[in-house]
C-alpha atoms as a PDB file:
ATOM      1  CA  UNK A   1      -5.560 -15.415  -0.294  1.00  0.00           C
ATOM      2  CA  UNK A   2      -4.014 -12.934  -2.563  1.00  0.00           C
ATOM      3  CA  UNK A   3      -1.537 -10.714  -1.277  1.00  0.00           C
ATOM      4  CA  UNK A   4      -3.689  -7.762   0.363  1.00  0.00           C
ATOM      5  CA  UNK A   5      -2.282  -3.546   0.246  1.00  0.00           C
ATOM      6  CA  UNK A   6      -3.990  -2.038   3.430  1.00  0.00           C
ATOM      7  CA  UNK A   7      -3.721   1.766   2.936  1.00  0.00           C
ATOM      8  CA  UNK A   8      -4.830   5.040   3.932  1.00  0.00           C
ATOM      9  CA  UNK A   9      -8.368   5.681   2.183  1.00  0.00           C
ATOM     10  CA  UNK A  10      -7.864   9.380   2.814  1.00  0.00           C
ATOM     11  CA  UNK A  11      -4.686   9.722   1.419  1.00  0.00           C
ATOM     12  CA  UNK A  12      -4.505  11.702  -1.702  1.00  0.00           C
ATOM     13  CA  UNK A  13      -0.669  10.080  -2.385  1.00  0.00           C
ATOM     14  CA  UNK A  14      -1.807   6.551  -1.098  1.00  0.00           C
ATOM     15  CA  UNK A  15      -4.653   6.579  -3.387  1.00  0.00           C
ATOM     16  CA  UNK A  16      -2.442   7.719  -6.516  1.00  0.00           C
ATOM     17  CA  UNK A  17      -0.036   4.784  -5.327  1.00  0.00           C
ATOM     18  CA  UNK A  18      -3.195   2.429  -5.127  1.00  0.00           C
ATOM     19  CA  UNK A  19      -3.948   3.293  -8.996  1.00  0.00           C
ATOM     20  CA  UNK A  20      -0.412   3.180  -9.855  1.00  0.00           C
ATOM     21  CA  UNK A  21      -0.131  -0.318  -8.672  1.00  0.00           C
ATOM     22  CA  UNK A  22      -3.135  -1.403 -10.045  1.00  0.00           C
ATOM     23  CA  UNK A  23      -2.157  -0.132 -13.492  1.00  0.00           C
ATOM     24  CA  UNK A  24       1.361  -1.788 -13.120  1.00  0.00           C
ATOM     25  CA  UNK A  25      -0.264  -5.257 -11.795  1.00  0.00           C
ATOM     26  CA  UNK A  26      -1.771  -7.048 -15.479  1.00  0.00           C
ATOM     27  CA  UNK A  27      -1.735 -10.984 -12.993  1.00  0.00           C
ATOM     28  CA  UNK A  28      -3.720  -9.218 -10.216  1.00  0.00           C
ATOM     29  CA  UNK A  29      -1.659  -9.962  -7.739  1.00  0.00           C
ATOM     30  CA  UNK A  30      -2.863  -7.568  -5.340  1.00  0.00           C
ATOM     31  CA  UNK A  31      -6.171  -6.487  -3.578  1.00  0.00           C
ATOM     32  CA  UNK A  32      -6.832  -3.833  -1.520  1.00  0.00           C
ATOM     33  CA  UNK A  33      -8.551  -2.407   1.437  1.00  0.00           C
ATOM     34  CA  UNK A  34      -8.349   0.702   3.315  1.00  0.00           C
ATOM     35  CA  UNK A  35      -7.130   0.776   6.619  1.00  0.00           C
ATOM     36  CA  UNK A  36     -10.002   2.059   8.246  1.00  0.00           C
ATOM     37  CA  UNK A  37     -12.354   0.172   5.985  1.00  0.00           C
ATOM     38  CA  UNK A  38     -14.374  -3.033   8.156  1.00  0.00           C
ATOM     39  CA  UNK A  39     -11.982  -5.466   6.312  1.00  0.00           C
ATOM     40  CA  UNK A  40      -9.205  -3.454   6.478  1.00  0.00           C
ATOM     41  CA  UNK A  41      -9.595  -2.916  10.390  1.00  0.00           C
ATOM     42  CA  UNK A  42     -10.724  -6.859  10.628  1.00  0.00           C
ATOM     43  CA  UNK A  43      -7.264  -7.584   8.905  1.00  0.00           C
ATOM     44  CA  UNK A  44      -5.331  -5.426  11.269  1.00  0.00           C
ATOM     45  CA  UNK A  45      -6.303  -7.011  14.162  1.00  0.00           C
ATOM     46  CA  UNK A  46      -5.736 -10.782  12.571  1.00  0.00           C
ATOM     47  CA  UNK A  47      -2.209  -9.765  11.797  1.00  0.00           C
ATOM     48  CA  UNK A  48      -1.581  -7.640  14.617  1.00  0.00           C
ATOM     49  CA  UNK A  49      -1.620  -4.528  13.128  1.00  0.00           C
ATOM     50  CA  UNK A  50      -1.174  -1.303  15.311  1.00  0.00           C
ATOM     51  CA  UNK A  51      -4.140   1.044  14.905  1.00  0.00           C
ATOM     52  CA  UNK A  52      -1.678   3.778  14.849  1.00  0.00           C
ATOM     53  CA  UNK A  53       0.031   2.470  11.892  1.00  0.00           C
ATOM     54  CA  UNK A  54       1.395   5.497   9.163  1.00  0.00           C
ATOM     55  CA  UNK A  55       2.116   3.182   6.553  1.00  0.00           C
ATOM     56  CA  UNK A  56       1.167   1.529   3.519  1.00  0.00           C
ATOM     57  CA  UNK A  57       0.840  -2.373   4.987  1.00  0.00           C
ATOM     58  CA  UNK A  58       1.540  -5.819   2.721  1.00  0.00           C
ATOM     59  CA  UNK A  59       0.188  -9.022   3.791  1.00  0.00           C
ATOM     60  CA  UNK A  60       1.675 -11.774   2.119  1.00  0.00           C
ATOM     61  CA  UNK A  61       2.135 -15.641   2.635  1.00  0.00           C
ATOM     62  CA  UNK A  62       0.247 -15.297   6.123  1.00  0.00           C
ATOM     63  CA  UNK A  63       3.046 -12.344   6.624  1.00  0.00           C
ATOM     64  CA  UNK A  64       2.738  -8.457   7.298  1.00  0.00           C
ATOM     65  CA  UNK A  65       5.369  -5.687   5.945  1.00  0.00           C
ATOM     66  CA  UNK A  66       5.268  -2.109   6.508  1.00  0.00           C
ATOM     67  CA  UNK A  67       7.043   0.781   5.279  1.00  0.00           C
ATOM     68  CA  UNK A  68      10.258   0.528   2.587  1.00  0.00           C
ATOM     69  CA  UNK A  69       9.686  -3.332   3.108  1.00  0.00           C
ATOM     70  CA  UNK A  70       6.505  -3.651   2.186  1.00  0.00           C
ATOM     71  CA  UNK A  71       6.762  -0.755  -0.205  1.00  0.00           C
ATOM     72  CA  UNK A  72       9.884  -2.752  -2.422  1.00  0.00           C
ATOM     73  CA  UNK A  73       7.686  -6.074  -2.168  1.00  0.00           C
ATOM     74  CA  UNK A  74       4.858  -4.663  -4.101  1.00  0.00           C
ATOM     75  CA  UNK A  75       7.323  -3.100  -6.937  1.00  0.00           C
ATOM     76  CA  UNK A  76       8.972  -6.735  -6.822  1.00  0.00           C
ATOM     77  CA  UNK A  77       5.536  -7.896  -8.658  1.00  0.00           C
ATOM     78  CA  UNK A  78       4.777  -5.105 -11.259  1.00  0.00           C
ATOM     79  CA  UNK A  79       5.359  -4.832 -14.621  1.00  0.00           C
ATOM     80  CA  UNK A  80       7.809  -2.749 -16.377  1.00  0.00           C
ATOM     81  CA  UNK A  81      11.281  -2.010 -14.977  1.00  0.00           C
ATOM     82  CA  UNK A  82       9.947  -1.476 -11.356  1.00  0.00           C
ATOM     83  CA  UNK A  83      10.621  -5.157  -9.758  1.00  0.00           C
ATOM     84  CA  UNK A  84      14.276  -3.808 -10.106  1.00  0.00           C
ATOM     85  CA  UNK A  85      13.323  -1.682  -6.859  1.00  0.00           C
ATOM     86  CA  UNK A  86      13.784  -4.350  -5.292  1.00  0.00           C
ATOM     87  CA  UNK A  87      17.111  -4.388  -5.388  1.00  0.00           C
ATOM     88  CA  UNK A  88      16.782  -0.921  -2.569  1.00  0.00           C
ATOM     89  CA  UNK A  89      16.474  -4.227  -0.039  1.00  0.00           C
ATOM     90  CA  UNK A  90      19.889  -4.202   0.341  1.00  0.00           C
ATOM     91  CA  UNK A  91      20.018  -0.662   2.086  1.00  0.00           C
ATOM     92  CA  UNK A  92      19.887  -1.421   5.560  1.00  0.00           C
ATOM     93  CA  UNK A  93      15.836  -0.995   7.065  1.00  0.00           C
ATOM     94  CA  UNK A  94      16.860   1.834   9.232  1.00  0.00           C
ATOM     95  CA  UNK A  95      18.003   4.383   6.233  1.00  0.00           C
ATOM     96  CA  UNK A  96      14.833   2.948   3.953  1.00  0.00           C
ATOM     97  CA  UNK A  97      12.096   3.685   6.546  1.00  0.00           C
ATOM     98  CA  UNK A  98      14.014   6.798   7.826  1.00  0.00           C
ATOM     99  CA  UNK A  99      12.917   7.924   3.922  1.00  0.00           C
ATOM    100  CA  UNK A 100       9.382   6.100   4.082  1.00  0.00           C
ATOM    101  CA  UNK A 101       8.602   8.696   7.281  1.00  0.00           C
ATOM    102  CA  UNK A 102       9.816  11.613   6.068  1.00  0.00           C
ATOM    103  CA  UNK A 103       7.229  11.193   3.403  1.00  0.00           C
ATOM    104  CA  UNK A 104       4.466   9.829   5.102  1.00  0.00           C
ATOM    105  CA  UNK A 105       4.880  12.518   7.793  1.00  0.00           C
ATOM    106  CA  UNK A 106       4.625  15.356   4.930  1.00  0.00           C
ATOM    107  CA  UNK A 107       1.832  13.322   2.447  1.00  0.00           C
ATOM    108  CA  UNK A 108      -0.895  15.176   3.881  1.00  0.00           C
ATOM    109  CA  UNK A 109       0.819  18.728   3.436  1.00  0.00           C
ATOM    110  CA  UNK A 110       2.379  17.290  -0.370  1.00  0.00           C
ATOM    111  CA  UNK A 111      -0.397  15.957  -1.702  1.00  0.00           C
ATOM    112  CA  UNK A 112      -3.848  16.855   0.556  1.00  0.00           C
ATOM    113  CA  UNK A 113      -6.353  14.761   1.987  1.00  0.00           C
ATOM    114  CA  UNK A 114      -9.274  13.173   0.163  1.00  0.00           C
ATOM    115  CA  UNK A 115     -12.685  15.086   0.873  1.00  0.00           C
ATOM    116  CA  UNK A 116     -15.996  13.097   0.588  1.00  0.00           C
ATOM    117  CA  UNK A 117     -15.585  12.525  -3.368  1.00  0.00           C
ATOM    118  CA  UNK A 118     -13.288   9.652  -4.754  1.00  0.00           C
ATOM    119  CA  UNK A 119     -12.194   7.885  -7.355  1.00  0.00           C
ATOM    120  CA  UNK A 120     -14.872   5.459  -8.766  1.00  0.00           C
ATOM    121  CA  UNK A 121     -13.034   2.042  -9.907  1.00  0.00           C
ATOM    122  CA  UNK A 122     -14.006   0.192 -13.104  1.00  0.00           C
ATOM    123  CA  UNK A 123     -15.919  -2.446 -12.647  1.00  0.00           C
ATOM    124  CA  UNK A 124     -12.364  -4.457 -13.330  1.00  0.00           C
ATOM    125  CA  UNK A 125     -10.787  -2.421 -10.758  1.00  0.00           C
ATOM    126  CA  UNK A 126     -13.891  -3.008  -8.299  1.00  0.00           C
ATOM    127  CA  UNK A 127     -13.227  -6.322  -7.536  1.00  0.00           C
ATOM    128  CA  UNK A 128      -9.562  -5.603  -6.563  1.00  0.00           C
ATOM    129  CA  UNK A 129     -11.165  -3.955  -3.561  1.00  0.00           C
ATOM    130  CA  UNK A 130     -12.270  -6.242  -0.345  1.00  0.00           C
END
């Protein structure tokens, strides 16, 4: 299995991040689901996932991250300069996520919420999707 991004489908900032990602990722090393998508809520329970879960979620070599962790993982694979993220690993968990919540609690108020129209993915970009 590749390594799956579960993320908030109505998320105008998650779904930006989705096409960033996507854009970033030439070897396909990532697929996606939303959260609250069948396989994204079949996934969750396979890996344990709380339902309450305000994050973007990675799962990777049989292995779930959430928040700064699974947030510097996914810039670890993409092109350009941004595997050097990475390197934000070695600021202790506690201050990363502290950052990862402030933003997730504010996305909605940032960046809105996704009415009934979305984005429609290239056919390319369609099969990223599971």
């Amino acid at each position: 299995m590749k390594r799956v991004i579960l993320f908030d489908g109505e998320c105008n900032f998650c779904d930006a991040s989705v096409q960033f990602i996507i854009k970033r990722d030439p070897y396909e090393y990532f697929q996606f689901a939303a959260l609250k998508s069948e396989t994204g809520e079949q996934l969750a329970k396979e890996y344990g996932i709380p339902g309450d879960v305000d994050s973007m979620v990675l799962i990777e070599n049989g292995k779930t991250y959430m928040k700064s962790g699974a947030a510097l993982r996914i810039a670890k694979k993409l092109d350009g300069l941004w595997h050097l993220a990475f390197l934000f690993i070695l600021v202790p968990a506690p201050i990363r996520d502290a950052v990862y919540d402030f933003v997730a609690r504010n996305r909605y108020k940032w960046f809105g919420k996704k009415e009934e129209a979305c984005m429609l993915p290239s056919p390319a970009e369609r099969k990223r999707f599971i």
